[in-house]
PDB file of N, CA and C in Angstrom:
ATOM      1  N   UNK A   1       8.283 -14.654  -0.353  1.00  0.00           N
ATOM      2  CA  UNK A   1       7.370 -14.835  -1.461  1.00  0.00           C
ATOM      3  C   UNK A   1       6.152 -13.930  -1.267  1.00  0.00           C
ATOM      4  N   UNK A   2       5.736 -13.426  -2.197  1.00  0.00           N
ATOM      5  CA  UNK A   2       4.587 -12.434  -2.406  1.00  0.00           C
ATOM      6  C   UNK A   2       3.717 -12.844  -2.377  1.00  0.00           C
ATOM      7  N   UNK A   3       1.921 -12.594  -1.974  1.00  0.00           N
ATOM      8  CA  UNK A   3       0.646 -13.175  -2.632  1.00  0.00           C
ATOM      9  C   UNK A   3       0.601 -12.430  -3.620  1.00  0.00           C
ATOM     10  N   UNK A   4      -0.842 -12.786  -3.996  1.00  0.00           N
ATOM     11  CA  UNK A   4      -1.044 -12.219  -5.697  1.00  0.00           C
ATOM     12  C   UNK A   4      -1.708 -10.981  -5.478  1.00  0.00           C
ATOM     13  N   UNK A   5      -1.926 -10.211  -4.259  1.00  0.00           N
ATOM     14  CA  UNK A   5      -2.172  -9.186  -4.071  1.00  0.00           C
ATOM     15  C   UNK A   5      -0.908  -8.163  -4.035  1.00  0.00           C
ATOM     16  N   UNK A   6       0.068  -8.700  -2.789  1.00  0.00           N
ATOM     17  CA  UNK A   6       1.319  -7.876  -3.668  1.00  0.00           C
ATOM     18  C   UNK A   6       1.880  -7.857  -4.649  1.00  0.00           C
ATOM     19  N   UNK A   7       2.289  -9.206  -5.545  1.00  0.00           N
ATOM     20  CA  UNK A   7       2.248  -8.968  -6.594  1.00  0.00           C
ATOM     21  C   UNK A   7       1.825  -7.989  -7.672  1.00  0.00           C
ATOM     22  N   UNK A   8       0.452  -8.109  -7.524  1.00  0.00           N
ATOM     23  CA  UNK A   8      -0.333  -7.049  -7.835  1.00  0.00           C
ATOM     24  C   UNK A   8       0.142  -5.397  -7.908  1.00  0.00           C
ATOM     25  N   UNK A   9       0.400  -5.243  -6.450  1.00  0.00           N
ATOM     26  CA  UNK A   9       0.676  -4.004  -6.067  1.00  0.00           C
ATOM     27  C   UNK A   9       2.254  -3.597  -7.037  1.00  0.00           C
ATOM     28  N   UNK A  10       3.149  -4.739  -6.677  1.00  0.00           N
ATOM     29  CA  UNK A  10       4.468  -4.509  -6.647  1.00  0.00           C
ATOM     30  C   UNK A  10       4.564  -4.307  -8.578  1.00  0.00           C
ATOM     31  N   UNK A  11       3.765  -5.072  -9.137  1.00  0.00           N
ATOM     32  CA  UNK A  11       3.583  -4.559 -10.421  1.00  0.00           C
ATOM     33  C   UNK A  11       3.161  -3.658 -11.367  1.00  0.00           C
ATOM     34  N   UNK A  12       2.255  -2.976 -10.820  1.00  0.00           N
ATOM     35  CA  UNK A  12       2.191  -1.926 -11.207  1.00  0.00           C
ATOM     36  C   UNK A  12       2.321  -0.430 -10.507  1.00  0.00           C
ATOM     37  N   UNK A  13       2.519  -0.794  -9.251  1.00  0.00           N
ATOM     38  CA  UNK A  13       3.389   1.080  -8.502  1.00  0.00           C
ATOM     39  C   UNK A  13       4.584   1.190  -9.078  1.00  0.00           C
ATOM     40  N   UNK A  14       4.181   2.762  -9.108  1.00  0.00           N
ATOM     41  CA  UNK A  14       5.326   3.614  -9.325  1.00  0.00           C
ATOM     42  C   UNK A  14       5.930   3.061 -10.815  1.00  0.00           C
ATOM     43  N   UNK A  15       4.775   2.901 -11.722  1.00  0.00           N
ATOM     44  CA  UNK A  15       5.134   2.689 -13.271  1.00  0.00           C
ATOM     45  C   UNK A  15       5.885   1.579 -13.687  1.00  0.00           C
ATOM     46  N   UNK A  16       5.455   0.434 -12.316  1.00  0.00           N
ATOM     47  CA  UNK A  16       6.187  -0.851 -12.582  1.00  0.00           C
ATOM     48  C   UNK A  16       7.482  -0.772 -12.041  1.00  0.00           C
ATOM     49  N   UNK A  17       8.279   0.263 -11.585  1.00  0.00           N
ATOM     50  CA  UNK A  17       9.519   0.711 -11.005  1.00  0.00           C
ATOM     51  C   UNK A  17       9.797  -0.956  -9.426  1.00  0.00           C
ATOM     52  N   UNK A  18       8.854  -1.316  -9.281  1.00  0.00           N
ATOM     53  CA  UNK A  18       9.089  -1.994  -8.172  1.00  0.00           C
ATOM     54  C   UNK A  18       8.717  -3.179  -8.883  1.00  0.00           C
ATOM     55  N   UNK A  19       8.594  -3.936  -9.705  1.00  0.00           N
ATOM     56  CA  UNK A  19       8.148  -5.292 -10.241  1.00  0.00           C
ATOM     57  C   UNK A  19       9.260  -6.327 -10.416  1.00  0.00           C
ATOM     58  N   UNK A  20      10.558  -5.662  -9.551  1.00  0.00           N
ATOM     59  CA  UNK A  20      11.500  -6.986  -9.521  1.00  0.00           C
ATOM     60  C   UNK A  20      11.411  -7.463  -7.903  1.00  0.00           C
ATOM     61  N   UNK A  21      10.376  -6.982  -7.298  1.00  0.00           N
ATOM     62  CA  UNK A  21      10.734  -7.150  -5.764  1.00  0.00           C
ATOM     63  C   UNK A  21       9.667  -8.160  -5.275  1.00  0.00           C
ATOM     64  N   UNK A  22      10.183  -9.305  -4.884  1.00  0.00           N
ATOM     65  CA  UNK A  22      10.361 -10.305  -4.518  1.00  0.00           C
ATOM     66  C   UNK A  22       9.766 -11.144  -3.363  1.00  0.00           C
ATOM     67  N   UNK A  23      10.018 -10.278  -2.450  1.00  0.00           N
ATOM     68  CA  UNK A  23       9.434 -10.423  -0.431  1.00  0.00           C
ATOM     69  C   UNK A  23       9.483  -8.917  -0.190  1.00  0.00           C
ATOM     70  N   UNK A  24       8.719  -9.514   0.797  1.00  0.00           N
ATOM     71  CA  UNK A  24       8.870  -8.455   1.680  1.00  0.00           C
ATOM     72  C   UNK A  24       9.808  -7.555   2.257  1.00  0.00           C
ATOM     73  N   UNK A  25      10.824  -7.843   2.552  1.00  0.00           N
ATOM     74  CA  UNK A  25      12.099  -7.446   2.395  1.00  0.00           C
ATOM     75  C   UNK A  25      12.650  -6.565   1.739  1.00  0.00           C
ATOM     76  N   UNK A  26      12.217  -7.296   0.721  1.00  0.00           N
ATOM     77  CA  UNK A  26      12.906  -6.768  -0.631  1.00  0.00           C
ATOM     78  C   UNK A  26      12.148  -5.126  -0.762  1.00  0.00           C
ATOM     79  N   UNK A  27      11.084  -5.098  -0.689  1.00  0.00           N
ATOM     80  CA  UNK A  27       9.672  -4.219  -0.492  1.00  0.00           C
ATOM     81  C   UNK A  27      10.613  -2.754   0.506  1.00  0.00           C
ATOM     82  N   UNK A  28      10.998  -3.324   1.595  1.00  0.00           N
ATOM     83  CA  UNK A  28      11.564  -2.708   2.431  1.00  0.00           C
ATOM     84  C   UNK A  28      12.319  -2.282   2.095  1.00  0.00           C
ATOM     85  N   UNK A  29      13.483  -2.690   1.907  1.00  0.00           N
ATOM     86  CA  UNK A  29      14.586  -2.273   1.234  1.00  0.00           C
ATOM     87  C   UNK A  29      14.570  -1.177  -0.259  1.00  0.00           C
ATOM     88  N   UNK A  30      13.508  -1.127  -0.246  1.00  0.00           N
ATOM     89  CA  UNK A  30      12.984  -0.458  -2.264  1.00  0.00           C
ATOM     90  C   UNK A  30      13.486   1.139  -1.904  1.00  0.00           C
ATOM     91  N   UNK A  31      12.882   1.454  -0.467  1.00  0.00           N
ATOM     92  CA  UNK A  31      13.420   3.186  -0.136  1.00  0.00           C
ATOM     93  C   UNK A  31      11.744   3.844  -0.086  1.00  0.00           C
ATOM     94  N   UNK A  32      10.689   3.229  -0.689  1.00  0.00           N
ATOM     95  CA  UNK A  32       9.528   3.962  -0.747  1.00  0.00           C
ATOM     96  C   UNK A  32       8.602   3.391   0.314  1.00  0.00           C
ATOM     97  N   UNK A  33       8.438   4.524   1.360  1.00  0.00           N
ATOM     98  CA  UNK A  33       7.695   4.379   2.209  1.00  0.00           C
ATOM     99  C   UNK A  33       6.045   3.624   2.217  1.00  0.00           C
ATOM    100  N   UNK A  34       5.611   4.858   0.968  1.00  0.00           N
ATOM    101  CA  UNK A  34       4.328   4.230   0.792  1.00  0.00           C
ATOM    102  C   UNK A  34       4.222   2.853  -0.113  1.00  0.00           C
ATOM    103  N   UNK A  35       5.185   2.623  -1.048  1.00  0.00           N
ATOM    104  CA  UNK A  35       4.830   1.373  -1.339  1.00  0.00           C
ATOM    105  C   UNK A  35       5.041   0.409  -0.191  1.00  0.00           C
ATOM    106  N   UNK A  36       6.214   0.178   0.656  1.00  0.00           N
ATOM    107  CA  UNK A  36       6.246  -0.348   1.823  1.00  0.00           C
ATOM    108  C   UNK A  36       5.138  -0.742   2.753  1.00  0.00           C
ATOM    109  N   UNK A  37       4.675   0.586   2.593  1.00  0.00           N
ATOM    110  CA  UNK A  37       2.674   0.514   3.527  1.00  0.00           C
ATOM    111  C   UNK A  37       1.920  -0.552   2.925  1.00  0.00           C
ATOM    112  N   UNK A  38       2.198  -0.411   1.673  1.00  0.00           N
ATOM    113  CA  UNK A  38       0.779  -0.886   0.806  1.00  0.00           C
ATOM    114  C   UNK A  38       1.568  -2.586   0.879  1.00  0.00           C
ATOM    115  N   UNK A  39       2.501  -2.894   0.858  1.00  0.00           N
ATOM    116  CA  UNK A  39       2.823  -4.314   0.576  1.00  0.00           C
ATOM    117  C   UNK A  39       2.903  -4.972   2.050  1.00  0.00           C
ATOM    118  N   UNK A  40       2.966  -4.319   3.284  1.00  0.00           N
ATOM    119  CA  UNK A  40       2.423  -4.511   4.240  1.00  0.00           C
ATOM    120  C   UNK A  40       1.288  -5.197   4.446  1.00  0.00           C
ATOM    121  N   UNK A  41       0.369  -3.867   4.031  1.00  0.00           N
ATOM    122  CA  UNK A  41      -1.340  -4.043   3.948  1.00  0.00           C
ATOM    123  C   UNK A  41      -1.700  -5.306   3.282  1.00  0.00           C
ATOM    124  N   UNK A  42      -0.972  -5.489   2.110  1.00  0.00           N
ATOM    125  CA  UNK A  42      -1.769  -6.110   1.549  1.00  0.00           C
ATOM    126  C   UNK A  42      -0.943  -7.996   2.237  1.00  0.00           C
ATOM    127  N   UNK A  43      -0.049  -8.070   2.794  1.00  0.00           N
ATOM    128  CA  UNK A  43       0.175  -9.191   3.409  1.00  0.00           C
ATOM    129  C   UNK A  43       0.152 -10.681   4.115  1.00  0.00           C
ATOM    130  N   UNK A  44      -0.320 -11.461   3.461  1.00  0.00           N
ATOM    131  CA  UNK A  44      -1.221 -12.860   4.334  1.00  0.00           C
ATOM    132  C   UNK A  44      -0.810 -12.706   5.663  1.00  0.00           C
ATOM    133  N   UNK A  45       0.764 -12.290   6.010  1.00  0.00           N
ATOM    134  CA  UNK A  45       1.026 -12.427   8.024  1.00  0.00           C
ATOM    135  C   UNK A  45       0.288 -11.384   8.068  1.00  0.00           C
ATOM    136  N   UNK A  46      -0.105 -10.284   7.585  1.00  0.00           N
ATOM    137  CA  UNK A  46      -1.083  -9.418   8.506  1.00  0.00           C
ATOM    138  C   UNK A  46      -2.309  -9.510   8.259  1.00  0.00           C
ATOM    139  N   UNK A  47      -2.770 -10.784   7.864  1.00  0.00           N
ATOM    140  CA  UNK A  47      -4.410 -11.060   7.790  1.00  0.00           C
ATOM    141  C   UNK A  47      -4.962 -10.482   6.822  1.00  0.00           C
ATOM    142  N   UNK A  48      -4.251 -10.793   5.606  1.00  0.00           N
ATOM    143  CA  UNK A  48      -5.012 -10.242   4.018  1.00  0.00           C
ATOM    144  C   UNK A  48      -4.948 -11.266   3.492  1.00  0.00           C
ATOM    145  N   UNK A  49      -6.423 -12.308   3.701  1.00  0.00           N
ATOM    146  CA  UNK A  49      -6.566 -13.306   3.212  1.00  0.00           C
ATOM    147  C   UNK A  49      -7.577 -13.532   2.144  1.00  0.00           C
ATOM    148  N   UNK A  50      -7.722 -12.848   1.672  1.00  0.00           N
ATOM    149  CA  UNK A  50      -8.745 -12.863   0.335  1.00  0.00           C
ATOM    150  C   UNK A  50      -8.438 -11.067  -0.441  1.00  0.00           C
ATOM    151  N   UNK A  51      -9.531 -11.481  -1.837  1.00  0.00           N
ATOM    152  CA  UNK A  51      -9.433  -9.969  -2.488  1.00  0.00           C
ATOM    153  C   UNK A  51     -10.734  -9.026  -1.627  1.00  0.00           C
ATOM    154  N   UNK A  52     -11.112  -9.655  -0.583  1.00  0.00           N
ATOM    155  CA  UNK A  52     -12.360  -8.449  -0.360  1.00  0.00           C
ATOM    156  C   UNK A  52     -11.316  -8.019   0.847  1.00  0.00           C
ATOM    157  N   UNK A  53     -11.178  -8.631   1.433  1.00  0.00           N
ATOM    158  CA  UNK A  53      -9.775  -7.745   2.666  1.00  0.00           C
ATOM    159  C   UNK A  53      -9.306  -6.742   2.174  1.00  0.00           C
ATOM    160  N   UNK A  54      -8.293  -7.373   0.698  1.00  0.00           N
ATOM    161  CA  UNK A  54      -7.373  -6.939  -0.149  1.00  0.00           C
ATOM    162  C   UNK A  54      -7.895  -5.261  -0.258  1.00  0.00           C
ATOM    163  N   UNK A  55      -9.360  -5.300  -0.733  1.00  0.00           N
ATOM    164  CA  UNK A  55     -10.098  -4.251  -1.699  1.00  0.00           C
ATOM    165  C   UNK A  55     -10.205  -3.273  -0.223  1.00  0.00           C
ATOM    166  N   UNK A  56     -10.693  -4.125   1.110  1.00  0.00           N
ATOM    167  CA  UNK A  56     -11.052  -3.326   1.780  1.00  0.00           C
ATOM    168  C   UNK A  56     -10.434  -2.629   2.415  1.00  0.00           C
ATOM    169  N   UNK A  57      -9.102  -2.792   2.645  1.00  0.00           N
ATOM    170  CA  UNK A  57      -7.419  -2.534   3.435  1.00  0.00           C
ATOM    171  C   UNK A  57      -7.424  -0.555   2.274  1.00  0.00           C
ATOM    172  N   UNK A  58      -7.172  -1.710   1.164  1.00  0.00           N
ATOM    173  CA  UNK A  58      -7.239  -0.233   0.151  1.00  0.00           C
ATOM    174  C   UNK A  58      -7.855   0.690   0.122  1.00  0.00           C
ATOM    175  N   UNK A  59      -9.269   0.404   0.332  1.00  0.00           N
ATOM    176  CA  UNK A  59     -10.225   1.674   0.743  1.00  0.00           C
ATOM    177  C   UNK A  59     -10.046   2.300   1.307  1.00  0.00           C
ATOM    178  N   UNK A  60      -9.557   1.656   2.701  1.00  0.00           N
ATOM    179  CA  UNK A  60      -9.366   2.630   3.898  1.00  0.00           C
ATOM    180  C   UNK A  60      -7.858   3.336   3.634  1.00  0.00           C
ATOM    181  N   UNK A  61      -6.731   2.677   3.014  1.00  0.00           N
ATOM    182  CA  UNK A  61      -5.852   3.598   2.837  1.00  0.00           C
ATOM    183  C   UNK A  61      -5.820   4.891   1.834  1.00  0.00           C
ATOM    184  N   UNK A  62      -6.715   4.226   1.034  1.00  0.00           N
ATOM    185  CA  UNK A  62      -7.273   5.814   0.275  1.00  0.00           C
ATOM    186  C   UNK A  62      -7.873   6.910   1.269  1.00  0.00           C
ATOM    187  N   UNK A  63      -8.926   6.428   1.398  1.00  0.00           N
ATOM    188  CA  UNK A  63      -9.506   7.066   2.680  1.00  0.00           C
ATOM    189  C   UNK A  63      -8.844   8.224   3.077  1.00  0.00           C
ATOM    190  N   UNK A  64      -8.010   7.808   3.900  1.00  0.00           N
ATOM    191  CA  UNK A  64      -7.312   7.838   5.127  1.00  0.00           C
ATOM    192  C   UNK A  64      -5.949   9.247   4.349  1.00  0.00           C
ATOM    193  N   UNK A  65      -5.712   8.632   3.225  1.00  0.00           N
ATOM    194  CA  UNK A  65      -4.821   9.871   2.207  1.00  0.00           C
ATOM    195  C   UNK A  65      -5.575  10.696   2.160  1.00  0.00           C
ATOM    196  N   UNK A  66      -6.717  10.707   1.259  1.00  0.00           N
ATOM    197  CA  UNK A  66      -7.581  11.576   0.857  1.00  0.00           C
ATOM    198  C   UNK A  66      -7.699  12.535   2.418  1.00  0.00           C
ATOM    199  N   UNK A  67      -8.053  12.248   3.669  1.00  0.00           N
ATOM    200  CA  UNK A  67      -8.271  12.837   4.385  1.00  0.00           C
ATOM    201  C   UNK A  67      -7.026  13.909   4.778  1.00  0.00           C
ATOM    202  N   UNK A  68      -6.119  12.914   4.650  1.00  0.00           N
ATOM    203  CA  UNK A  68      -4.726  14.221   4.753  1.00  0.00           C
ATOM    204  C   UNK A  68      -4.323  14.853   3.908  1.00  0.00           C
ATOM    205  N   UNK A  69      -4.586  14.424   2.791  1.00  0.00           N
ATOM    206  CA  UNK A  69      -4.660  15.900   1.704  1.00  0.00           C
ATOM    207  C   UNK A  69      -5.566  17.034   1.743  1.00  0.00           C
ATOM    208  N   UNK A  70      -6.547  16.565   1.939  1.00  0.00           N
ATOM    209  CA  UNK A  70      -7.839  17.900   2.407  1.00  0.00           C
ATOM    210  C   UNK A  70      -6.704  18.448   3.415  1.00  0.00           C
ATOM    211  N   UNK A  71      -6.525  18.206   4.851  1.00  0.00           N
ATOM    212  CA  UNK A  71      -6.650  18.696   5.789  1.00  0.00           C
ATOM    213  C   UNK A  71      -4.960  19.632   5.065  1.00  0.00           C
ATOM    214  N   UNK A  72      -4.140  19.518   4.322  1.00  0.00           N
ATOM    215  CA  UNK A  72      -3.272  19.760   3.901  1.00  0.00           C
ATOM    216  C   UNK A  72      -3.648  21.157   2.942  1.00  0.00           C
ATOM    217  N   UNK A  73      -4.342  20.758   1.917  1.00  0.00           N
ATOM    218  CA  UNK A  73      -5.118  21.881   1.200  1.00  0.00           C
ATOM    219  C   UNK A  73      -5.704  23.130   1.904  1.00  0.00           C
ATOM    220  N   UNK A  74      -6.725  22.814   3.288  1.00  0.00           N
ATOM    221  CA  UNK A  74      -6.932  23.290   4.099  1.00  0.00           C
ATOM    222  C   UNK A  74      -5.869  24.502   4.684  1.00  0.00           C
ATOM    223  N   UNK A  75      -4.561  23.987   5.026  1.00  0.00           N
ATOM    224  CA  UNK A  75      -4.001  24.608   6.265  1.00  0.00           C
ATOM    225  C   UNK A  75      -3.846  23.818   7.428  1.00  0.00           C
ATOM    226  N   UNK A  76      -4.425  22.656   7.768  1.00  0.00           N
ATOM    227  CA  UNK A  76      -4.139  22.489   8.776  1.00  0.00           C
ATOM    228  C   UNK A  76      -5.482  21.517   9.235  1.00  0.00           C
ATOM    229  N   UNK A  77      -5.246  21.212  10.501  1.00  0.00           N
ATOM    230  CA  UNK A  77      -6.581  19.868  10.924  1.00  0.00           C
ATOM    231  C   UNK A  77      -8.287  21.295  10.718  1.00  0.00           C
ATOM    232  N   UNK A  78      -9.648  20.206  10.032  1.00  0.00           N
ATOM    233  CA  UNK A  78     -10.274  21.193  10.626  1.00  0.00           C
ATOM    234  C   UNK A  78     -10.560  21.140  11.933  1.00  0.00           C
ATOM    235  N   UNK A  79     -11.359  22.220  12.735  1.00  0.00           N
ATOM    236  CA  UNK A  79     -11.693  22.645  14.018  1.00  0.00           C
ATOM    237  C   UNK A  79     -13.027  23.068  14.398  1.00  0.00           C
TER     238      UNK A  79
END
């Protein structure tokens, strides 16, 4: 069973393409890595117990993209 944060997630990624999925499992099984991440993240067993966790998990996985796309755009890590 999902919280209402995956839910969330699982409903609208990837143009709703994932909104029949169910558990976690199911999540797994979908083939998409990054949605996989994100329904992870957003998880009560991994300590996503409210929407400010929720919001804050997300930040940092933006973050954390954003940083590897620069460094991607770039060429490479900067130095």
């Amino acid at each position: 069973m999902l919280n209402q944060f995956q839910r969330a997630c699982a409903d609208v990624y990837g143009g709703s393409d994932f909104a029949h999925v169910e558990s976690l499992s199911d999540a797994r099984e979908a083939g998409d890595t990054l949605f996989t991440f994100l329904m992870i993240e957003l998880s009560s067993s991994e300590g996503c117990d409210g929407r400010d966790e929720a919001v804050r998990r997300l930040d940092m996985a933006v973050a954390e993209i954003q940083g590897v796309a620069e460094a991607v755009q770039r060429g490479g890590p900067a130095r």
